[in-house]
Structures are given as C-alpha cells and as structure tokens.
Protein backbone atom coordinates (compact mmCIF):
# COMPACT_ATOMS: atom_id res chain seq x y z
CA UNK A 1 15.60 4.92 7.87
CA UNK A 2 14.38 8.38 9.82
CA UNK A 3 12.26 8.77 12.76
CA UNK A 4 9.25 10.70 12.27
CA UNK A 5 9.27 14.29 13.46
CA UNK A 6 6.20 15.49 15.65
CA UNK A 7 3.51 16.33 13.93
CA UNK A 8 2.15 20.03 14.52
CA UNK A 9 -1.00 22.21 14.04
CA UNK A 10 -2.94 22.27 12.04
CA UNK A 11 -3.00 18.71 11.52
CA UNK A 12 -5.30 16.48 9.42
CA UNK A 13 -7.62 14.27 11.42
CA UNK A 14 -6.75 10.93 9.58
CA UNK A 15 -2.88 12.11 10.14
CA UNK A 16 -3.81 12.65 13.94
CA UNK A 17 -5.21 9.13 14.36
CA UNK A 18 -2.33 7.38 12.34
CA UNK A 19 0.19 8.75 14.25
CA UNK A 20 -1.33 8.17 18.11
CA UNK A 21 -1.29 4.23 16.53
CA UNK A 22 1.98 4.46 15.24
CA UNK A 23 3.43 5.78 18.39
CA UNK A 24 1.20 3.45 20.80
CA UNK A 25 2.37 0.09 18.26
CA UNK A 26 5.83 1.45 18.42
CA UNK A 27 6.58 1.15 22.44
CA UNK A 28 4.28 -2.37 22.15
CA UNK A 29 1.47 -0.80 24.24
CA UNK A 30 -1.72 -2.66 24.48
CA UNK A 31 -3.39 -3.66 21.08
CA UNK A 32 -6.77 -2.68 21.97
CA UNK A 33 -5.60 1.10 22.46
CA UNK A 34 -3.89 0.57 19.21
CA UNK A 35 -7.07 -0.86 17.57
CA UNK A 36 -9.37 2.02 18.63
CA UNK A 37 -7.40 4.57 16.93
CA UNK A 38 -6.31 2.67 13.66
CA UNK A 39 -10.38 1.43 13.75
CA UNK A 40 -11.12 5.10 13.74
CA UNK A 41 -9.34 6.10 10.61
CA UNK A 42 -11.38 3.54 8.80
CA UNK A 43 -14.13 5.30 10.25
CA UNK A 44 -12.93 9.13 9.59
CA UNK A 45 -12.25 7.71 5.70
CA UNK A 46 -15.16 5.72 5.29
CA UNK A 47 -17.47 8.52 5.97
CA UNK A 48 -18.89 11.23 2.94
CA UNK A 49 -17.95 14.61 2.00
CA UNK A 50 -19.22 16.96 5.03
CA UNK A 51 -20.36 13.93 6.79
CA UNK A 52 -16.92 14.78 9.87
CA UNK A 53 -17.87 18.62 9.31
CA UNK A 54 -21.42 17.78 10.39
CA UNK A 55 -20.68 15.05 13.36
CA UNK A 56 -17.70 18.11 14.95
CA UNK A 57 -20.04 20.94 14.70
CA UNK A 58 -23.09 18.82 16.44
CA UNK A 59 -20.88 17.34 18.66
CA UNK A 60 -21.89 13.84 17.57
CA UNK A 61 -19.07 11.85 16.70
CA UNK A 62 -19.67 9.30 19.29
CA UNK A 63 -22.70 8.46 17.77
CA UNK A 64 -20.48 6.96 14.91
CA UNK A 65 -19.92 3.60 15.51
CA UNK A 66 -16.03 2.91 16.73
CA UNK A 67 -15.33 6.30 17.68
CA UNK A 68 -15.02 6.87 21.80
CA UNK A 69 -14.28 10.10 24.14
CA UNK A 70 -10.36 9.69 23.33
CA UNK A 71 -10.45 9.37 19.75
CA UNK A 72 -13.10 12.25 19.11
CA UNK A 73 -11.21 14.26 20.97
CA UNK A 74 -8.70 14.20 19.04
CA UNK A 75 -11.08 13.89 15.88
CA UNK A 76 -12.57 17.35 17.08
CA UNK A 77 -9.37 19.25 18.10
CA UNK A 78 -7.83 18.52 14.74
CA UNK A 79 -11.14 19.75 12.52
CA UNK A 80 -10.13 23.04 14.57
CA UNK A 81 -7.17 23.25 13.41
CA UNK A 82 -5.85 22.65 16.80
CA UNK A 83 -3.02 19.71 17.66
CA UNK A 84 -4.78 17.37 19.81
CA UNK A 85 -4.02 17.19 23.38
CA UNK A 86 -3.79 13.63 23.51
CA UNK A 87 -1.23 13.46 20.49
CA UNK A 88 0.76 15.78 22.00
CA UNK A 89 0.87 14.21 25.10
CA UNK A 90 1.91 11.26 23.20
CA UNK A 91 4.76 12.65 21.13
CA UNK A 92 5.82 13.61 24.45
CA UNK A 93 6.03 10.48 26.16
CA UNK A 94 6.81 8.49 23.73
CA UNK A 95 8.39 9.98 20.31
CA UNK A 96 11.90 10.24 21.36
CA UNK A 97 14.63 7.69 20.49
CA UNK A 98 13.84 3.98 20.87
CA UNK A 99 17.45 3.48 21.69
CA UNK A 100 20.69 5.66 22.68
CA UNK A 101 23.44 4.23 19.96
CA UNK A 102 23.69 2.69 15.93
CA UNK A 103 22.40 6.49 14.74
CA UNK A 104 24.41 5.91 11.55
CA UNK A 105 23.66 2.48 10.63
CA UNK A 106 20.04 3.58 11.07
CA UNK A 107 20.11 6.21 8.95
CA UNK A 108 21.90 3.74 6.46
CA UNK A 109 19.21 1.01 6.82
CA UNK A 110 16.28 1.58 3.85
CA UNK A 111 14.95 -1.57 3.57
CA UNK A 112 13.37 -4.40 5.46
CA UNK A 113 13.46 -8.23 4.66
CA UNK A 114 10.58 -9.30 7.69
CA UNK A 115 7.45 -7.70 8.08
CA UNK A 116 4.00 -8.85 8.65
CA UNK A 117 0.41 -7.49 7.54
CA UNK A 118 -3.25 -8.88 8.57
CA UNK A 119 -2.78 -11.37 5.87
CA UNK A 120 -1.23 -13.57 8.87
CA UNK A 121 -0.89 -12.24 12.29
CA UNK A 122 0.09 -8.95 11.65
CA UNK A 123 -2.16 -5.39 13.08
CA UNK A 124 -2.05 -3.51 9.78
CA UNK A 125 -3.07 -3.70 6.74
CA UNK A 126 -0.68 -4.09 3.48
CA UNK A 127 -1.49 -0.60 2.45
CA UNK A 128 -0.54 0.88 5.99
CA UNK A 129 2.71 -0.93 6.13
CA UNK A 130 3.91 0.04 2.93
CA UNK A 131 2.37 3.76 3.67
CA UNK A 132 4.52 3.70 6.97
CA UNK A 133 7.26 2.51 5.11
CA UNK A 134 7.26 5.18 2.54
CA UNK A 135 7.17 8.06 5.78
CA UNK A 136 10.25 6.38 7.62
CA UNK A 137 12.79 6.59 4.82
CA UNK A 138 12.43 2.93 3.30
CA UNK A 139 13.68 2.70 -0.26
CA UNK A 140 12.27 -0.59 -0.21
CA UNK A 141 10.31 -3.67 1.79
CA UNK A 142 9.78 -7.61 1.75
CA UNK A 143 6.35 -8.51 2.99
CA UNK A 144 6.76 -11.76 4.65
CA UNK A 145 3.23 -13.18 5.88
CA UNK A 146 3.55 -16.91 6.93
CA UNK A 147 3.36 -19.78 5.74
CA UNK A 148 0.52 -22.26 6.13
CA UNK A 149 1.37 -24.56 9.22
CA UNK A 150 1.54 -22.00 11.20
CA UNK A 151 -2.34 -21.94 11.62
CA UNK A 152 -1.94 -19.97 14.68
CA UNK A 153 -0.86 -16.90 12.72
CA UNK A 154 -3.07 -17.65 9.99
CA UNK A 155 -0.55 -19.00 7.12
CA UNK A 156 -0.73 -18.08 4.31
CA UNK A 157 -1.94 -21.03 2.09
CA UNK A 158 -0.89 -21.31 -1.52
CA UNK A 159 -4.20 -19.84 -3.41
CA UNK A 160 -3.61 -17.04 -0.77
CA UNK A 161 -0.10 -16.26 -1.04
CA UNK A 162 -0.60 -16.04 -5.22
CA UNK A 163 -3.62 -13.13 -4.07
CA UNK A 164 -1.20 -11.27 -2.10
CA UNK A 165 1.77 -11.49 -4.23
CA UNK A 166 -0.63 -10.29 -7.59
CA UNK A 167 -1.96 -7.29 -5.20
CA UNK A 168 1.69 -6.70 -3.66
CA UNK A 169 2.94 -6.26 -7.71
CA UNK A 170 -0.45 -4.28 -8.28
CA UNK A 171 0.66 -2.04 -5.31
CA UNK A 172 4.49 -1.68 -6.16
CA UNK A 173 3.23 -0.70 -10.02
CA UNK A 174 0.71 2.21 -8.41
CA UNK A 175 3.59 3.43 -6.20
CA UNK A 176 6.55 4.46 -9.30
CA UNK A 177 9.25 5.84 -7.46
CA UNK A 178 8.28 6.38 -4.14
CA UNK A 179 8.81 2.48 -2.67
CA UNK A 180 9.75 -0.87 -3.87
CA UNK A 181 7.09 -3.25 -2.58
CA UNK A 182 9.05 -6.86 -3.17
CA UNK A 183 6.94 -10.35 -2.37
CA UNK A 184 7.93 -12.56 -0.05
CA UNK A 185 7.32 -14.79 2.55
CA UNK A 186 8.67 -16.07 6.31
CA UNK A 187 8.34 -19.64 5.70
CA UNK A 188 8.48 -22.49 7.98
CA UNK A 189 11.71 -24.80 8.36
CA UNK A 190 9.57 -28.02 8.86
CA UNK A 191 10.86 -30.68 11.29
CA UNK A 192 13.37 -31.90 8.42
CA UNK A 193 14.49 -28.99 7.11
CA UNK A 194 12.12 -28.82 4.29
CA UNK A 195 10.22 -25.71 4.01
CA UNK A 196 6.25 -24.69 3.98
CA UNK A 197 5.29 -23.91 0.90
CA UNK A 198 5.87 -25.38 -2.36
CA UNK A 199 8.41 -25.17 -4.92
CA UNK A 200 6.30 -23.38 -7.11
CA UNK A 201 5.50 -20.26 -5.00
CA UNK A 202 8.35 -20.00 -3.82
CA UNK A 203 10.04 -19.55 -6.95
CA UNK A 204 6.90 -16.83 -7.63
CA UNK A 205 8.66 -14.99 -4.69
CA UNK A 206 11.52 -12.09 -4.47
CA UNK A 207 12.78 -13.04 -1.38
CA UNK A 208 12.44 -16.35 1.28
CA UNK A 209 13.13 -15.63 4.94
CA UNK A 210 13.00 -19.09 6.43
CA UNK A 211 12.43 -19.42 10.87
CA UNK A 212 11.93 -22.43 12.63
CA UNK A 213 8.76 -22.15 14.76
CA UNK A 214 8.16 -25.09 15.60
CA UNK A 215 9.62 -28.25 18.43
CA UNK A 216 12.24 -25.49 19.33
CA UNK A 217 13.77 -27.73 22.21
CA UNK A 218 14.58 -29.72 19.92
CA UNK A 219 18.09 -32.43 20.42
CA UNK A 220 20.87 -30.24 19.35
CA UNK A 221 22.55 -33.10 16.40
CA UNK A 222 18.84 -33.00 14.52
CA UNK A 223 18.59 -29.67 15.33
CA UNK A 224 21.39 -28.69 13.26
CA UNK A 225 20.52 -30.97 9.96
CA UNK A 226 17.09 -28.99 10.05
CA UNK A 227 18.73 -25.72 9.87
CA UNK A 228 21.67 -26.88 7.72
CA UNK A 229 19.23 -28.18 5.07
CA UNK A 230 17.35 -25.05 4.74
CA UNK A 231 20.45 -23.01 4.71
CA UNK A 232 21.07 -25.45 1.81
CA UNK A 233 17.93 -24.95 0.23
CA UNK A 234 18.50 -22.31 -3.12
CA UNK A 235 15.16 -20.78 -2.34
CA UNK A 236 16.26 -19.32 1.39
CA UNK A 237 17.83 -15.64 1.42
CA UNK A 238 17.71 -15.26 4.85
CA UNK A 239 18.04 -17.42 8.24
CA UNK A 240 15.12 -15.77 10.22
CA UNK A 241 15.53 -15.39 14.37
CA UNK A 242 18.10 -18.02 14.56
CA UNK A 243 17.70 -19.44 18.20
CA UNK A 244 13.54 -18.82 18.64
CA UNK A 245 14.33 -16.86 22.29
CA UNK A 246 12.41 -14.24 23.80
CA UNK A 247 13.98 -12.52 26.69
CA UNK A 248 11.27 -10.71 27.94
CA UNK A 249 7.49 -9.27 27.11
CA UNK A 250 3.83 -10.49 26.99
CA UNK A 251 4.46 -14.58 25.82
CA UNK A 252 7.21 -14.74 28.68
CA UNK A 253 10.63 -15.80 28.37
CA UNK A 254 12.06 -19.02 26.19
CA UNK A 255 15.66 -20.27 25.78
CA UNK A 256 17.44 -20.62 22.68
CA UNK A 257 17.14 -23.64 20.57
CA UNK A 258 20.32 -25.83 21.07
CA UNK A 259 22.47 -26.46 17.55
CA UNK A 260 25.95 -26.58 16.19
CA UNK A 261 25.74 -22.63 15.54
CA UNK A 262 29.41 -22.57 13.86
CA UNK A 263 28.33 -25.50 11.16
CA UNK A 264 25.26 -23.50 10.33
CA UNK A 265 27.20 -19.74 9.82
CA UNK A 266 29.72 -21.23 8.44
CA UNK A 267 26.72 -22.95 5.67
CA UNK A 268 24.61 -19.51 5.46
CA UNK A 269 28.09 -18.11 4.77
CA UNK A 270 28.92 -20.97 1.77
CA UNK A 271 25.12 -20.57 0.71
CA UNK A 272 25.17 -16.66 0.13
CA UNK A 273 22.34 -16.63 3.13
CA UNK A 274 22.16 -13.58 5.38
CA UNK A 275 21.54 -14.30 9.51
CA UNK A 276 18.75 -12.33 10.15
CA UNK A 277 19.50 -9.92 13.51
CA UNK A 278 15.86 -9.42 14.56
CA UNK A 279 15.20 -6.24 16.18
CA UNK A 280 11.90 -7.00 18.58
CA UNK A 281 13.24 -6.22 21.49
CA UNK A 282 11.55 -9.57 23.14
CA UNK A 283 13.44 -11.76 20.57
CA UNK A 284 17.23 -9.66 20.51
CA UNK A 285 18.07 -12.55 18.06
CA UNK A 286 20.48 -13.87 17.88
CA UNK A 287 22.23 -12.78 21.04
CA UNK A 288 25.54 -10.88 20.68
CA UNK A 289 27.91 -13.90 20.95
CA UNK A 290 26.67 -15.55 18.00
CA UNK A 291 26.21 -12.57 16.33
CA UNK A 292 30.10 -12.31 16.44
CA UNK A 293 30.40 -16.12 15.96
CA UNK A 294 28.57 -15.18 12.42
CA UNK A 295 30.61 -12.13 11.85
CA UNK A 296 33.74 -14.65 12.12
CA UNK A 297 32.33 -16.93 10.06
CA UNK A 298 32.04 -14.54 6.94
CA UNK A 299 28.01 -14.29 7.03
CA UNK A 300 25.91 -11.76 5.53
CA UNK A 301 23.27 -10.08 7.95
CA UNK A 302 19.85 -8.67 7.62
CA UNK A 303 18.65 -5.82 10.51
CA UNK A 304 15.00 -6.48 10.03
CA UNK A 305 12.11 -5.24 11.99
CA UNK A 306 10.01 -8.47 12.14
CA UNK A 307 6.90 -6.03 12.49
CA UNK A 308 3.95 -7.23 13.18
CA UNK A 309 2.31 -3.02 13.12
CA UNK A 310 3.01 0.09 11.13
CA UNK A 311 4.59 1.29 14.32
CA UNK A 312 7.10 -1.40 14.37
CA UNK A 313 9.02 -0.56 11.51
CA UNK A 314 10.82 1.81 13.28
CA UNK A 315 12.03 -1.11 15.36
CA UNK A 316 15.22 -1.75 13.20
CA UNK A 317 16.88 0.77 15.55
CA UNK A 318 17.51 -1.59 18.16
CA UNK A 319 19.23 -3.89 16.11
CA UNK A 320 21.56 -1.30 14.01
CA UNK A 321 22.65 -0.69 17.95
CA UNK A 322 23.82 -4.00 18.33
CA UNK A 323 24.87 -4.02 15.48
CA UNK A 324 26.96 -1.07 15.35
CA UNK A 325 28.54 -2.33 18.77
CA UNK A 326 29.29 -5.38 17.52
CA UNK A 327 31.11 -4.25 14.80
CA UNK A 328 29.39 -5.55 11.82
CA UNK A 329 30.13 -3.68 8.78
CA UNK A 330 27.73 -1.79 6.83
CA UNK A 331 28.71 -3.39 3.33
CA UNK A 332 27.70 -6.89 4.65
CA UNK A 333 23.99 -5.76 5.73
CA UNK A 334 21.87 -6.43 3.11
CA UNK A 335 19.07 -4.06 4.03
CA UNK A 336 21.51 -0.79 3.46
CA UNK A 337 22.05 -2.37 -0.06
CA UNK A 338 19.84 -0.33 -2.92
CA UNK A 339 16.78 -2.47 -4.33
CA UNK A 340 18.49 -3.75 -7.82
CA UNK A 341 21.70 -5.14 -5.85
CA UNK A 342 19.50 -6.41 -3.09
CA UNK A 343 17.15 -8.31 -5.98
CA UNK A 344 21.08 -9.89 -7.73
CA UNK A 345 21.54 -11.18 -4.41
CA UNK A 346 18.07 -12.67 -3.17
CA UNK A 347 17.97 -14.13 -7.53
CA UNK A 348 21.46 -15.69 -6.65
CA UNK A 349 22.88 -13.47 -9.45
C-alpha cells in the first residue's frame, strides 16, 4: 500500500473534488464537509458535455444544486488549469504521514479483509472504494457490509447481500488486472456464537470476518463460548476487533469486552483464523498486550482498515506500526499474502 502523492496543476475537476474528500475522510474530519465535496462529483459527472464549460465561464456554478462557494472554487480554479487553493491548502495540512513508524510493512500490505460501502453504514459508494483501492497500491479487497441485526448500520439482509455479491463479481470481471474485488461480509457473532447470516450465503462468500457487536459487557465464562464457537465455525476467516474498545473519538470511550483471551488465540490459531488488528485509530484493537498474547499463541493476523470512506483505506498504516513494533512477522499477515494464496487460505485449502 502507497500514499498518494499531491496532486498538481493542471488538475481535473472530478480529481480535485475526490481528493479534498479523500484527504478530509482520511484525518476523520466532519462528514458533512466530506459529503459536500464527494456530493459534488456526482454533480460535476452527472452534468452534459459543455454543461461545466458553460456554468465556469458565467460564473454560475452555484446555481447547480449541491455545489457551494468552497467547492466551486475549486470547481473553477481547476477548469483553469490552475491547482485549487483550497486543495492545496489541504495537501498541506493534511497529506503527510498518518503515522511516524511500520513504513515497510505498509508498503508490504496490498490487500484489505474489512471495509465498508453505503450498502451498510459506510460514506462511499462500492465503485469509490474499489477506485480508491486501485490508487493506493491494493492488489486486492474484501468488501465486508454487515450483516442484518445490525439494523443500525443497515445489515445487509440475505436478498441484499446476493445483489451486492452478483454486482461485486460484475465489478471484479470489468476491472481484469488492475484489482481483485473478493465478496464478503463482517457478520455478527450472535449472543451464542452463531453467526448472522445463513449457511447458504455464507458459503456464496470469499471471505467471513466475524465481530461481536452486540451485549459487549458481557460475563467473561459466556463471553468466551461465544467467541470460541465462532472461531469454531468453518465459515469464519477472521476474528474482527476482538475486545469492541474505543479509546477515543466521536462515540466516546468503551472498555474491552472481558474473555479468556488465551483459550480463544490459542482456537483462532487451531482453526486457521487470523485476529484481525484493526487500524481505526478509535478502536487500536486489540491492544498491544494481546496482540503479543496472539503472536505467542501461533495466530495468523489481518492489518485491516475497517473503513467506513475512500479516505480510510489508507488507515492500515497505523496498524502496520503496531504491528511492526510488536514484532509480528510479515509471513503471518494475511493481507501482504498475493490474492490466489490469500483465496487457499480463506477456502480452507
């Protein structure tokens, strides 16, 4: 995975708007700045041949519907061939590093096993994401919308979850060598360890990430039969944000969910399931001494992004850092591996 390097004049207009929301979604700033410029690349696309031309040269383009001061602006400067003040400002401020440390395991990282799109609770849509993907370096992705209980983030029911995985394999076909676009899903560990979704989607799927979600506080003893029977479950791949915390940002702060975290390592390890180390910097899950508790306990480990925005993606940095200081090895993170090992694996081949 690569960062993306600034973006200079003359610059496309559609380019210009994608890349203010990519860097705005990727320091978490506020999604309604986010919103107005990916809103105004649907605009900018949407519109006919000489229809931008016409709105820049009349000096109009607030007259189109979604399109404010800040986002013509940059809409005008970039018809002129000019690199827009305001992305510049922003490249500025905010495209350096997202964290000091794990350089070569993030160059090493090219795919991702957690992602969202606006199927469920995610910003962008499916063509974005994999779009964003492609620019970063990924060799590969796992879409992983949720799973129906989790109404909040509008779950994917079953009827839905068979549209999106036909378009995903429409997609992935249209694509040839650019990207591998794989199915999947971040399904629910239900209150007995069951998961959301049923056996027959699931097996439709190229990869399972499974996350509890739900009754976090939990007693630690049923706790860890929950976990340990979805570790056990053939369909899981990976063991999604172990613990549920959040350490810091918008939702607040939450302690870890109490269980026997040496019983269920040492079953992700037996089952061939990689522990998930989640890179949102509000989740930094699981926290480094389990991480090492894992490492001990022979475990496969997945760096995902657990993007919920293009601008996420990039996100994976943070947890090739901890990663790197940890000391877990490169050969035992599934998202360096290339796509046909990664697709052995995730088959249990």
């Amino acid at each position: 995975m690569r960062s993306l390097q600034p973006l200079e004049a003359p610059v496309d207009p559609v380019d210009a708007l994608r890349r203010v929301g990519f860097l705005l979604e990727r320091t978490r700033q506020h999604s309604r700045r986010v919103e107005a410029f990916r809103g105004a690349v649907d605009v900018v696309r949407g519109l006919a041949e000489g229809e931008l031309a016409t709105h820049v040269e009349g000096g109009t383009l607030t007259d189109l519907p979604g399109i404010g001061p800040s986002t013509a602006g940059v809409i005008a400067q970039a018809a002129a061939g000019e690199l827009p003040d305001y992305l510049a400002a922003k490249q500025e401020e905010h495209g350096g590093p997202l964290v000091t440390g794990g350089e070569t395991l993030t160059e090493a990282i090219i795919g991702d096993c957690h992602l969202h799109s606006d199927w469920s609770d995610g910003g962008g849509p499916i063509e974005e994401m994999v779009l964003t993907a492609v620019e970063l370096g990924h060799e590969w992705m796992v879409l992983t919308d949720h799973s129906p209980r989790l109404r909040i983030a509008n779950g994917l029911s079953a009827a839905r979850l068979a549209r999106q995985i036909d378009l995903l394999r429409r997609i992935d076909h249209s694509l040839g060598e650019s990207i591998t676009v794989l199915a999947g899903i971040e399904v629910d560990i239900l209150d007995d360890g069951s998961l959301d979704q049923s056996e027959e989607m699931l097996d439709r799927l190229d990869l399972v990430t499974a996350s509890v979600h739900s009754k976090l506080r939990m007693p630690r003893e049923p706790m860890t039969r929950r976990m340990l029977t979805a570790v056990a479950n053939p369909h899981v791949n990976v063991l999604g944000h172990c613990t549920g915390r959040l350490v810091t940002g918008s939702r607040g702060t939450r302690p870890q969910s109490e269980f026997d975290a040496r019983a269920v390592f040492e079953a992700c390890a037996e089952h061939d399931v990689a522990v998930e180390i989640n890179s949102r910097p509000e989740r930094c899950d699981p926290p480094d001494d389990l991480v090492e508790l894992a490492l001990e306990a022979g475990c496969l480990f997945a760096i995902d992004s657990d993007a919920h925005a293009p601008g996420q993606l990039e996100m994976k940095a943070y947890g090739a850092e901890r990663a790197e200081r940890l000391g877990v090895p490169q050969e035992r993170i599934v998202t360096t591996w290339e796509v046909d090992r990664l697709r052995a694996w995730a088959r249990g081949s």
